[in-house]
N, C-alpha and C. Protein backbone atom coordinates (compact mmCIF):
# COMPACT_ATOMS: atom_id res chain seq x y z
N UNK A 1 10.16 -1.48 38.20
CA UNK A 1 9.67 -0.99 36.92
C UNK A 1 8.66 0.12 37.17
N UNK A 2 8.59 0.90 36.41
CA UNK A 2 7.75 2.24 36.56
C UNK A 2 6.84 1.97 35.86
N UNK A 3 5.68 2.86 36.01
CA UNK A 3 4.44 3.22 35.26
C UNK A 3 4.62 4.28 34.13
N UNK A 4 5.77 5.21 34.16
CA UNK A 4 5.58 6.58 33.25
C UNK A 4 6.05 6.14 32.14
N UNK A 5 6.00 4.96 31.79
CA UNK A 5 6.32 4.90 30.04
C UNK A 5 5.49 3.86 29.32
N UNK A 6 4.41 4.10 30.28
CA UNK A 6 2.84 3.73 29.52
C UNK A 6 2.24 4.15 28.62
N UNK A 7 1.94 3.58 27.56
CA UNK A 7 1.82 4.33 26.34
C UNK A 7 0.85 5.33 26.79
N UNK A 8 0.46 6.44 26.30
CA UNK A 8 -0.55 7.49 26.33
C UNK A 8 -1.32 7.57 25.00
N UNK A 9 -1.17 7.78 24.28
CA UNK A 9 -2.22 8.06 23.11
C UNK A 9 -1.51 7.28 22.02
N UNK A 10 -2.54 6.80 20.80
CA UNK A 10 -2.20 6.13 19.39
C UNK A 10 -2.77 7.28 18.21
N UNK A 11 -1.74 7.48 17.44
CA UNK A 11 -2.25 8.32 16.53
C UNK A 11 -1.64 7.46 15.20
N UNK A 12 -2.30 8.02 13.89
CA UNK A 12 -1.84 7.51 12.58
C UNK A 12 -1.90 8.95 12.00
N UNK A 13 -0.93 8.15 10.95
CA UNK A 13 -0.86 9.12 9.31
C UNK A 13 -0.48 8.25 8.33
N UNK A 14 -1.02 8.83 7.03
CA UNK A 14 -1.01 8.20 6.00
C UNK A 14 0.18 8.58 5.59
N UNK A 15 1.18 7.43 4.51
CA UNK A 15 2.08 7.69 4.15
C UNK A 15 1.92 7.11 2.44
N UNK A 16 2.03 7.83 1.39
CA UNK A 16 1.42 7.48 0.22
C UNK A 16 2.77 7.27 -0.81
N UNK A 17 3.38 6.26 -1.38
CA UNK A 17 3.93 5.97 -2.29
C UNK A 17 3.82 5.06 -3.23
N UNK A 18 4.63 5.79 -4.16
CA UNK A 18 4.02 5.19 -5.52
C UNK A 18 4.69 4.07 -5.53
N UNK A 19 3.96 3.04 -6.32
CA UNK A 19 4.87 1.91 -6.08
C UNK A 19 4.00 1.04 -8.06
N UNK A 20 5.12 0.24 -8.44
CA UNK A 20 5.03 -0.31 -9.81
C UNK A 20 4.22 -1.12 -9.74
N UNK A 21 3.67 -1.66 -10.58
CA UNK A 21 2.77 -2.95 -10.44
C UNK A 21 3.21 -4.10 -11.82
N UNK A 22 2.45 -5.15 -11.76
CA UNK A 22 3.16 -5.92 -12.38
C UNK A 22 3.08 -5.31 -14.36
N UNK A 23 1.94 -4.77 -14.39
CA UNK A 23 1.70 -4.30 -15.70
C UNK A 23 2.74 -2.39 -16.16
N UNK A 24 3.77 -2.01 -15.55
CA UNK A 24 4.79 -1.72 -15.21
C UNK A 24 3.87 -0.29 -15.37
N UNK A 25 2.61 -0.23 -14.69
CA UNK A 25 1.67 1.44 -14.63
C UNK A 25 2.10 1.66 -12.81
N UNK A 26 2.21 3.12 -12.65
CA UNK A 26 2.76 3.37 -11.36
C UNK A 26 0.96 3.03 -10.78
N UNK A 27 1.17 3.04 -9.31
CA UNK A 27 -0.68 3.38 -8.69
C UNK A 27 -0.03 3.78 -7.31
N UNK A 28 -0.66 4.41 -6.37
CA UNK A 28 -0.81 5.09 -5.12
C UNK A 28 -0.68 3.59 -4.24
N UNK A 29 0.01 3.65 -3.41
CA UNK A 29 -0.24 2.67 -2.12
C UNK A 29 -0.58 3.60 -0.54
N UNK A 30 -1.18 3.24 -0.41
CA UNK A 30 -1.54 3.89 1.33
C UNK A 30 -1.16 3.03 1.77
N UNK A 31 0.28 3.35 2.98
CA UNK A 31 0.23 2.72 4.27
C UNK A 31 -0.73 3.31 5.17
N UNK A 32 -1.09 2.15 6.42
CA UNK A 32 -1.02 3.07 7.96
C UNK A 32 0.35 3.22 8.29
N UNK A 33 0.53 4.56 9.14
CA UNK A 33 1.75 5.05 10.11
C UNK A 33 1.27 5.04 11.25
N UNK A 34 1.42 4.86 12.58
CA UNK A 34 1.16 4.44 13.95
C UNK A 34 2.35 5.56 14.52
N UNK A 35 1.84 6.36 15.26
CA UNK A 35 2.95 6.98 16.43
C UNK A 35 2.52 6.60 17.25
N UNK A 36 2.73 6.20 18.11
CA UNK A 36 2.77 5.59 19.69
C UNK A 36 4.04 6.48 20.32
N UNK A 37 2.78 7.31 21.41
CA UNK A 37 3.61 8.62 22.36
C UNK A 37 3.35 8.20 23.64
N UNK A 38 4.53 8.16 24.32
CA UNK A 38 4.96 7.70 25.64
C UNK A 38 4.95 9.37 26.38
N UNK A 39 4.15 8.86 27.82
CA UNK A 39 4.76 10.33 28.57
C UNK A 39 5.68 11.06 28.72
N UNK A 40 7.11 10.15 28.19
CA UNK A 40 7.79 11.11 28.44
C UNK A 40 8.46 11.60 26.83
N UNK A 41 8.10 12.74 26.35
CA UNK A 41 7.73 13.38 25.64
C UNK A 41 9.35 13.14 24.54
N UNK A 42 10.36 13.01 25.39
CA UNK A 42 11.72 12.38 24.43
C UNK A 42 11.84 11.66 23.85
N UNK A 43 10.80 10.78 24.38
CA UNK A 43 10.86 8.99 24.04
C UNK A 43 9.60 8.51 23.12
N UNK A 44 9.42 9.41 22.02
CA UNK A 44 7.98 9.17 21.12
C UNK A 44 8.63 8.15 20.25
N UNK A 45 8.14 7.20 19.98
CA UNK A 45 8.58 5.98 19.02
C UNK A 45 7.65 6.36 17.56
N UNK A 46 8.06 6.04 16.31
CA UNK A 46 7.42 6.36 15.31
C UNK A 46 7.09 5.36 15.28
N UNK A 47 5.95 4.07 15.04
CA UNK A 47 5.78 2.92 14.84
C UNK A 47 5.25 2.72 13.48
N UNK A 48 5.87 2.23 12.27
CA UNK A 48 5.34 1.81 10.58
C UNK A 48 5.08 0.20 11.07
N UNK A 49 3.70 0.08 11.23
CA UNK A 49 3.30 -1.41 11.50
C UNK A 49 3.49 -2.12 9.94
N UNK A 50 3.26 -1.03 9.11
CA UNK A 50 3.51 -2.31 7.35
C UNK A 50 5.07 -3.00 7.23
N UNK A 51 5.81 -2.81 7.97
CA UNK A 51 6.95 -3.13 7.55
C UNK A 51 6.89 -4.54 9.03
N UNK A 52 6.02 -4.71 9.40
CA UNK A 52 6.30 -5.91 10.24
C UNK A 52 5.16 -7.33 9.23
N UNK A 53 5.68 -8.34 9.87
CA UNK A 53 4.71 -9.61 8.43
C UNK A 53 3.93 -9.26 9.69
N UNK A 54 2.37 -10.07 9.39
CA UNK A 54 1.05 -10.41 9.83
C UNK A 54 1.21 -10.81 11.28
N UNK A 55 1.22 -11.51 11.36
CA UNK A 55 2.13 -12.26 12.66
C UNK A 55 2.60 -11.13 14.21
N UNK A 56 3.15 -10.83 13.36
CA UNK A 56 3.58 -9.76 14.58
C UNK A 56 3.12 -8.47 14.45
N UNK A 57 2.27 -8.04 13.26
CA UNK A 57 1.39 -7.00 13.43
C UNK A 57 -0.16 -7.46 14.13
N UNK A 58 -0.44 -8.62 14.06
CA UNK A 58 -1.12 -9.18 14.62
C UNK A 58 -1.38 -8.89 16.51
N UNK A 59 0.38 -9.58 16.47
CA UNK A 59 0.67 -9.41 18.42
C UNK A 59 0.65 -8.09 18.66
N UNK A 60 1.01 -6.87 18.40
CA UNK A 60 0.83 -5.92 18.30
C UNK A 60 -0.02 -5.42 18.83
N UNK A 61 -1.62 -5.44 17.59
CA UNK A 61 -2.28 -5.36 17.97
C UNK A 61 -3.34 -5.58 19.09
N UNK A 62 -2.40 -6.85 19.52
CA UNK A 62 -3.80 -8.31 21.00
C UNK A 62 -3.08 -7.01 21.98
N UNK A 63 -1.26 -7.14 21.93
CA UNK A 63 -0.69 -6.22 23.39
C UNK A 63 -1.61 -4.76 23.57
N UNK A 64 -1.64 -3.90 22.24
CA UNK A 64 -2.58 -2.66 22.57
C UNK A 64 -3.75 -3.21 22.92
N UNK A 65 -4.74 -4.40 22.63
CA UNK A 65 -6.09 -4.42 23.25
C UNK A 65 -6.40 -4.88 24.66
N UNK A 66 -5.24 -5.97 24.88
CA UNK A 66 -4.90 -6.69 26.03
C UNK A 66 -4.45 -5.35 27.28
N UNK A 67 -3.66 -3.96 26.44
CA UNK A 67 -3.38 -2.99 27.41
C UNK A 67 -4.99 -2.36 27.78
N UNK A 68 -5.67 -1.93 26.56
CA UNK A 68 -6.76 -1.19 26.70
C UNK A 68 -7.70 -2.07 28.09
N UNK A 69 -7.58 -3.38 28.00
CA UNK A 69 -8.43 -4.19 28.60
C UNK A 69 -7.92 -3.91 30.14
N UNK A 70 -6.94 -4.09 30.16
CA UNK A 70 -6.14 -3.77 32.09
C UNK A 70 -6.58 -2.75 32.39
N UNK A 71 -5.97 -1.60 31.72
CA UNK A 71 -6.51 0.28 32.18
C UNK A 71 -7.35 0.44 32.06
N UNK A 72 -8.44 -0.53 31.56
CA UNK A 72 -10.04 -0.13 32.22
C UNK A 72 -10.45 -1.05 33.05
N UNK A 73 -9.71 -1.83 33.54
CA UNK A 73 -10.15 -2.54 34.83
C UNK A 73 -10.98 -3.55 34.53
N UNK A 74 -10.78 -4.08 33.10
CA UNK A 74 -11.65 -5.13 32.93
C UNK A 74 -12.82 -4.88 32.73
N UNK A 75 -13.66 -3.59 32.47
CA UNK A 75 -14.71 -3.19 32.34
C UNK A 75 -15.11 -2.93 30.95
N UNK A 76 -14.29 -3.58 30.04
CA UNK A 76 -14.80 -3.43 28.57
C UNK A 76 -14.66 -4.88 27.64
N UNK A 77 -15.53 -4.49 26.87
CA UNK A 77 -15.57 -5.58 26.15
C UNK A 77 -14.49 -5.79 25.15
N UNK A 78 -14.87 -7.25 24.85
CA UNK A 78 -13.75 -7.31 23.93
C UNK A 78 -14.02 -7.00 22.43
N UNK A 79 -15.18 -6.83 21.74
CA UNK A 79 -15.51 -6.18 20.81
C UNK A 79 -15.16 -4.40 20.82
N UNK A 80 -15.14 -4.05 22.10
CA UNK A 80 -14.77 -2.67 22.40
C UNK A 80 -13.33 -2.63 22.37
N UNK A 81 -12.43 -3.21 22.95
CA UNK A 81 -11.23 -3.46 22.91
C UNK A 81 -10.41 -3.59 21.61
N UNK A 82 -10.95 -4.48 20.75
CA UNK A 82 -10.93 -5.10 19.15
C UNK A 82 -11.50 -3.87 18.01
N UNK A 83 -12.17 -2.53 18.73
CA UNK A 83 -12.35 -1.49 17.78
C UNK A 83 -11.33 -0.96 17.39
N UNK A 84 -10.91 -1.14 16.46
CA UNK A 84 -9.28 -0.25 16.10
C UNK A 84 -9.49 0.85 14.91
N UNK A 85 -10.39 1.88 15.60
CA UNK A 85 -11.04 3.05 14.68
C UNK A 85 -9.91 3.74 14.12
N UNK A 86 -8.46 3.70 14.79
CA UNK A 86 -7.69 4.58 14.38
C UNK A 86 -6.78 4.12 13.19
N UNK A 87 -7.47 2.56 13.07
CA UNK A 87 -6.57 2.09 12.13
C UNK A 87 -7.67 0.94 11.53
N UNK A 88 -8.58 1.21 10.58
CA UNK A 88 -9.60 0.67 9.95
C UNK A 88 -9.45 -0.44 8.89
N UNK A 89 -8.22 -0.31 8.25
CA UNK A 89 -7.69 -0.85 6.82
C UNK A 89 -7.02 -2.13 7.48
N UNK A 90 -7.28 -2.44 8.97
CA UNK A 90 -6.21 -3.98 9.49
C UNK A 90 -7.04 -5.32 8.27
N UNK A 91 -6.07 -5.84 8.07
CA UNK A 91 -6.58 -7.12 6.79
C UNK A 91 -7.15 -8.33 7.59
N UNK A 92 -8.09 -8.82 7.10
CA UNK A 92 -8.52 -9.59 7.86
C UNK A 92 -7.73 -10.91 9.00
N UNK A 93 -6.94 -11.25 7.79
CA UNK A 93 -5.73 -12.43 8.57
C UNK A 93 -5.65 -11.77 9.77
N UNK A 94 -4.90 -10.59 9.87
CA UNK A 94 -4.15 -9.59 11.07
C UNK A 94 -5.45 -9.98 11.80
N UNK A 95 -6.32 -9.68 11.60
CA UNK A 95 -7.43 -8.97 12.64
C UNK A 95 -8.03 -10.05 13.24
N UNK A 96 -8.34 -11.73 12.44
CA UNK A 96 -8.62 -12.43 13.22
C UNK A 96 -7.39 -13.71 14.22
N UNK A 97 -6.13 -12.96 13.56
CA UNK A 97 -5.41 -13.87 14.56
C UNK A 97 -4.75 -12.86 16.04
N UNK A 98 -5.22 -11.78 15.57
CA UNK A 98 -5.69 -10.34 16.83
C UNK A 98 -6.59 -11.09 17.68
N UNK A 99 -7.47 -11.31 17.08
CA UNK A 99 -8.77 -11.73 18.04
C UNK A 99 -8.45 -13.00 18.49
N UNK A 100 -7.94 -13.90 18.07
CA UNK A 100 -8.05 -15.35 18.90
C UNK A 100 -6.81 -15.08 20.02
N UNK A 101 -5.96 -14.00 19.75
CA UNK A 101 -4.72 -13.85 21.16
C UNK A 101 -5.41 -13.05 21.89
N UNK A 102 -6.61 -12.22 21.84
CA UNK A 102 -7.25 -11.49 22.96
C UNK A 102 -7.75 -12.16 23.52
N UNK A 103 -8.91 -12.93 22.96
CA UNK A 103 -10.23 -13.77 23.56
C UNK A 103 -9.51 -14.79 24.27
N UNK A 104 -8.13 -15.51 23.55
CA UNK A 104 -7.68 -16.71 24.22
C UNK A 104 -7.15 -16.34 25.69
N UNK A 105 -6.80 -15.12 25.28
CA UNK A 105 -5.91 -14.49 26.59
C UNK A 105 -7.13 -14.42 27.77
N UNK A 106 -7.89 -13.39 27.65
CA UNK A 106 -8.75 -13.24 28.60
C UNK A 106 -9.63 -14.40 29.01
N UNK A 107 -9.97 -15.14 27.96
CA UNK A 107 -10.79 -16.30 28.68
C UNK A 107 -9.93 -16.91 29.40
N UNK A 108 -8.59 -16.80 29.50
CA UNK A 108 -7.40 -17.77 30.37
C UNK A 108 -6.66 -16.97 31.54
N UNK A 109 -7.07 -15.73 31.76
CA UNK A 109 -6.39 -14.87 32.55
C UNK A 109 -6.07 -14.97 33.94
N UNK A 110 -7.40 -15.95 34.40
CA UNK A 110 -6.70 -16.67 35.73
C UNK A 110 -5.43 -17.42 36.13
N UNK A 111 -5.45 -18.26 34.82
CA UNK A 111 -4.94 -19.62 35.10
C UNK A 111 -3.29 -18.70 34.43
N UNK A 112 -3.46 -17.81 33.33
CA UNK A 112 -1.68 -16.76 33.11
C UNK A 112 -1.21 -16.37 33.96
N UNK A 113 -2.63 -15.58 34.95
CA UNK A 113 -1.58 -14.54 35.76
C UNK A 113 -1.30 -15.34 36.69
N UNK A 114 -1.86 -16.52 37.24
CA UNK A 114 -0.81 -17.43 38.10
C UNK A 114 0.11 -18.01 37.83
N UNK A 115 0.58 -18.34 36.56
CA UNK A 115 2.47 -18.26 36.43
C UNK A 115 3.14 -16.83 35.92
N UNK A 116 2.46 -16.33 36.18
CA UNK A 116 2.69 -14.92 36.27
C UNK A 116 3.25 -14.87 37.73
N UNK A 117 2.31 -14.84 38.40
CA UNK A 117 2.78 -14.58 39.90
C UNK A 117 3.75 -15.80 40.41
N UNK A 118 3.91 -17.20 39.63
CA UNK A 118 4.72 -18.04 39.93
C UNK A 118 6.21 -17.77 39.17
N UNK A 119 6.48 -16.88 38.52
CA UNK A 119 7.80 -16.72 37.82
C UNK A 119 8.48 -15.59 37.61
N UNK A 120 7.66 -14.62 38.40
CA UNK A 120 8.17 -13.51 38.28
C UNK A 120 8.50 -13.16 39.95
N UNK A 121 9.75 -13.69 40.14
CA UNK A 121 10.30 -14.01 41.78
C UNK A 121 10.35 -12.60 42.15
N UNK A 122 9.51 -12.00 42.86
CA UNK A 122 9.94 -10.81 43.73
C UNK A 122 9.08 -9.77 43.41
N UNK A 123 8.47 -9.84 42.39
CA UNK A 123 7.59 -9.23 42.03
C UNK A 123 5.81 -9.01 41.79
N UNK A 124 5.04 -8.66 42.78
CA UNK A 124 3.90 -8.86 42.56
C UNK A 124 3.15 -8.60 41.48
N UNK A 125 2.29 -8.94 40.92
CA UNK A 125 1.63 -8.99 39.62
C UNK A 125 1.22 -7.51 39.59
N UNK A 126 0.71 -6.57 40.30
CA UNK A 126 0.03 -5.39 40.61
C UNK A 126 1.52 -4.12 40.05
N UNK A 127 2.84 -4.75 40.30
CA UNK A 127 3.98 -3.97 40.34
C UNK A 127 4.05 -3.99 38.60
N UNK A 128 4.04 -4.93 37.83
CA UNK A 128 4.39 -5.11 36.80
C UNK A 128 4.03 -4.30 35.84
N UNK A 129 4.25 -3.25 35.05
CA UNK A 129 3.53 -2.21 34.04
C UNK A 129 2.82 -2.84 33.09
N UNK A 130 1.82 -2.40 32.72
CA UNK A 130 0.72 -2.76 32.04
C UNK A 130 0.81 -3.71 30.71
N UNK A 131 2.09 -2.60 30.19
CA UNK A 131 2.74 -2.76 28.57
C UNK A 131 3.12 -4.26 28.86
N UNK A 132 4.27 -4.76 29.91
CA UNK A 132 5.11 -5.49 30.02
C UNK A 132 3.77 -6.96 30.33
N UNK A 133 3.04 -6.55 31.15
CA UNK A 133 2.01 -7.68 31.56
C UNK A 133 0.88 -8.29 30.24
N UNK A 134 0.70 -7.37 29.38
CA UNK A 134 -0.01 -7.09 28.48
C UNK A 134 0.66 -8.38 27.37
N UNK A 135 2.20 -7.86 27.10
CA UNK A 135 2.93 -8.94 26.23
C UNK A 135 3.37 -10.25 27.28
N UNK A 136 3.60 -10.59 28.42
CA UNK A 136 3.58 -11.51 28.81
C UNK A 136 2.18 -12.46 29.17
N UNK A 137 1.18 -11.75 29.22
CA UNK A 137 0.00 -12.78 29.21
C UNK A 137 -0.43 -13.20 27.22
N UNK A 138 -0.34 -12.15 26.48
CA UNK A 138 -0.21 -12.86 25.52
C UNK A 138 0.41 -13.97 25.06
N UNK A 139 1.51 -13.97 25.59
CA UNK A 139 2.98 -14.68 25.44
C UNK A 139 2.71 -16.24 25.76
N UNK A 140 1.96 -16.22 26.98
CA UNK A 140 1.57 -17.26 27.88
C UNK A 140 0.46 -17.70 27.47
N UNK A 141 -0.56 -17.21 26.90
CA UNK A 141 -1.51 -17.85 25.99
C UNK A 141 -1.15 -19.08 25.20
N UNK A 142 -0.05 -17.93 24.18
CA UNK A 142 0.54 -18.62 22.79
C UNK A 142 1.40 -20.17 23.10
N UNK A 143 2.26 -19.92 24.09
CA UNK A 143 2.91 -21.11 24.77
C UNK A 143 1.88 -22.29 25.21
N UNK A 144 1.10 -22.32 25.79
CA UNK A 144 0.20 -22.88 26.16
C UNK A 144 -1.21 -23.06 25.26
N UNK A 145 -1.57 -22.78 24.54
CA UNK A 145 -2.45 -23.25 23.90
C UNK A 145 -2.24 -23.17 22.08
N UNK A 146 -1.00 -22.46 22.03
CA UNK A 146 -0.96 -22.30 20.11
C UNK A 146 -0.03 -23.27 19.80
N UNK A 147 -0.36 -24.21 20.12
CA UNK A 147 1.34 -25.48 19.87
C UNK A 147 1.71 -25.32 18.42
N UNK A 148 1.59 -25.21 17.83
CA UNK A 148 1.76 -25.21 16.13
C UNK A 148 2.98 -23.84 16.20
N UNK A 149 2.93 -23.20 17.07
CA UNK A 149 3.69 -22.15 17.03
C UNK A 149 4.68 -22.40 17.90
N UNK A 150 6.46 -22.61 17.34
CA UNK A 150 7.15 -22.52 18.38
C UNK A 150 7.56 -21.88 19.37
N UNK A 151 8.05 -22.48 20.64
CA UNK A 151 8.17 -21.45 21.86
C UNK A 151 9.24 -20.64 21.71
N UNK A 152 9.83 -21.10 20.93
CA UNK A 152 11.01 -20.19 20.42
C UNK A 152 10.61 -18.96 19.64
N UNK A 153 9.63 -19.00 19.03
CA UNK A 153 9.22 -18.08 18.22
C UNK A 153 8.40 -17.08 19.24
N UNK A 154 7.20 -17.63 20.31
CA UNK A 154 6.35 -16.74 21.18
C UNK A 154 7.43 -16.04 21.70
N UNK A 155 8.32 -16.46 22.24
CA UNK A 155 9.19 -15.55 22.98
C UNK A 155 10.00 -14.76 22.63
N UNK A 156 10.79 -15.35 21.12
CA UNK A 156 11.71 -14.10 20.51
C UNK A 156 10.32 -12.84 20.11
N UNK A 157 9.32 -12.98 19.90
CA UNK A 157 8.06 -12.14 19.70
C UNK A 157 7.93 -11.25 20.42
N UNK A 158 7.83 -11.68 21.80
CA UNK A 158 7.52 -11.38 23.29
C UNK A 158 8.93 -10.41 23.56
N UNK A 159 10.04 -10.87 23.15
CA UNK A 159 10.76 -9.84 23.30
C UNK A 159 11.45 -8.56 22.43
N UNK A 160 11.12 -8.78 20.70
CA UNK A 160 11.06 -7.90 20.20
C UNK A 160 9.78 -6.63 20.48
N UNK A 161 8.40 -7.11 20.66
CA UNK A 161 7.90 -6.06 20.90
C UNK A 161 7.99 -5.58 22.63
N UNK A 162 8.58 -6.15 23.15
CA UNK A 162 9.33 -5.35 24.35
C UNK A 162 10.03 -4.31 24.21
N UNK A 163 11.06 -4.25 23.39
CA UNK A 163 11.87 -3.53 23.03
C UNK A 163 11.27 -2.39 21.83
N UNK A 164 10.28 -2.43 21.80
CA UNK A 164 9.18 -1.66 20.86
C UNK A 164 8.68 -0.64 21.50
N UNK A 165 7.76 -1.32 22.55
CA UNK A 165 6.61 -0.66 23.97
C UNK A 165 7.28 0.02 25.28
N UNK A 166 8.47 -0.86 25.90
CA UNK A 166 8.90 -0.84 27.07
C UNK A 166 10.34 -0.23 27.43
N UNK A 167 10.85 -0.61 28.61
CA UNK A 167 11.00 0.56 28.90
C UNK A 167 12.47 -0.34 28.23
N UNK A 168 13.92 0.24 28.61
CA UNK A 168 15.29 -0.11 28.08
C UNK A 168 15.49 -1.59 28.08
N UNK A 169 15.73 -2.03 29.52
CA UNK A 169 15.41 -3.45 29.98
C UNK A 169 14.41 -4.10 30.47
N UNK A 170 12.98 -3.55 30.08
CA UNK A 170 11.90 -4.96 30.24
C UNK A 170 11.89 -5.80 29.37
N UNK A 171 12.79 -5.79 27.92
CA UNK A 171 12.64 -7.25 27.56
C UNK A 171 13.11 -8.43 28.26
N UNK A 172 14.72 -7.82 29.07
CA UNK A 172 14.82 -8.83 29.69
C UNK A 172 13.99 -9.44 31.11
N UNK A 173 13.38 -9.08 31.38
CA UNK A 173 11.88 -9.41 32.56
C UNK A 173 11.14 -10.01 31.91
N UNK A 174 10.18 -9.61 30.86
CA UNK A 174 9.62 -10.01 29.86
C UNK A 174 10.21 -11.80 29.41
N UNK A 175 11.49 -11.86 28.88
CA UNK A 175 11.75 -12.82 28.69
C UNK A 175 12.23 -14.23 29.54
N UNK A 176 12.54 -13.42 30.72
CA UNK A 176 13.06 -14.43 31.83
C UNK A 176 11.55 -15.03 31.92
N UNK A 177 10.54 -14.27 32.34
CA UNK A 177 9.44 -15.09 32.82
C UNK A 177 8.60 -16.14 31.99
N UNK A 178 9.13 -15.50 30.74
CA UNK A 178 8.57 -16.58 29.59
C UNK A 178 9.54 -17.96 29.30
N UNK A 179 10.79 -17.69 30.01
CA UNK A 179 11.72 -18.48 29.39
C UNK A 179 11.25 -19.77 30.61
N UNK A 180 11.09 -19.28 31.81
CA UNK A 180 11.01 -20.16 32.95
C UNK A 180 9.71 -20.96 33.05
N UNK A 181 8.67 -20.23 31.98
CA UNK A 181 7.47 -20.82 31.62
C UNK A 181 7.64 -21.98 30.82
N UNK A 182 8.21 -21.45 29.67
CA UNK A 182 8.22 -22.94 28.52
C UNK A 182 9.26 -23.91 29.23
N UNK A 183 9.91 -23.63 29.78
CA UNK A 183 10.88 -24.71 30.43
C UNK A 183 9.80 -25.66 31.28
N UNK A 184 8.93 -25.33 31.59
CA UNK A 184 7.83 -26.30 32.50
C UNK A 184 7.00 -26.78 31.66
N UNK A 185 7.09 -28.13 31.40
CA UNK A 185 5.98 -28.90 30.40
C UNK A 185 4.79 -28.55 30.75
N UNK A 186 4.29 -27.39 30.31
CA UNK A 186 2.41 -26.97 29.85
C UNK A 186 1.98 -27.61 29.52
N UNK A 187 0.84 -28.39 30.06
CA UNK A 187 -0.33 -29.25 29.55
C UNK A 187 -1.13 -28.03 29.26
């Protein structure tokens, strides 16, 4: 797996339509719009986070903070990480079930990235791209400590926003290692 389709920069734009309301008067809605631009300059993804439910605009958001947190080497906080200046209007739900997949993640990052390094046969943890490590330690959080949430669900998660961030086939990497995870009864 390569490094050059690491995200590089997050930008927004507003996208404004009118939309009815129940008293049948038109009013303005503002979305956020998210572009997420990959180095290689062919491969710019337009990302409309409103059209995903809470949930997975949520994961979204932990994978970009969980990335920000790796490419600085662990040298930032997680209130720094959790600043999402470029996108101010996140609703609270989003933002605090953002925060319990960051904090849960990092306060657990020892104990992930060692079935990390236990399930990903051939591959050292250091090889793995940021994006891809980013949604699998989330992933491994959720499995392991969000029981209310099925594993069926962390992982079809884990591999739609693969196919979002990464590269053609890291969902399937992405998902093997999660699949070989929940198959092992997590205490």
């Amino acid at each position: 797996m390569s490094e050059e389709k690491e995200i590089k920069n997050i930008e927004n734009t507003e996208i404004i339509n009118e939309e009815t309301v129940s008293d049948n008067a038109p009013r303005k809605v503002v979305k956020k719009k998210m572009i997420v631009k990959s180095k290689n300059k062919e491969n710019i993804k337009d990302l409309d986070l409103s059209f995903y439910g809470a949930r997975r605009q949520a994961r979204i958001y932990a994978v970009m903070s969980l990335y920000s947190y790796d490419i600085n080497e662990k040298k930032i906080s997680i209130n720094d990480i959790l600043d999402f200046d470029y996108d101010k209007k996140i609703p609270e739900n989003i933002f605090a079930f953002t925060r319990n997949l960051v904090e849960g993640t990092i306060k657990n990052l020892e104990r992930i990235d060692s079935l990390i390094e236990k399930y990903s046969n051939n591959w050292d943890i250091k090889r793995i791209q940021y994006v891809d490590k980013s949604i699998i330690r989330m992933s491994i959080y959720s499995l392991i400590f969000l029981k209310d949430i099925p594993k069926s669900v962390v992982i079809d998660e884990a591999v739609e926003i693969a196919k979002i961030f990464s590269d053609k086939d890291s969902y399937k990497f992405v998902n093997g290692i999660l699949d070989g995870i929940q198959e092992e009864d997590i205490q």
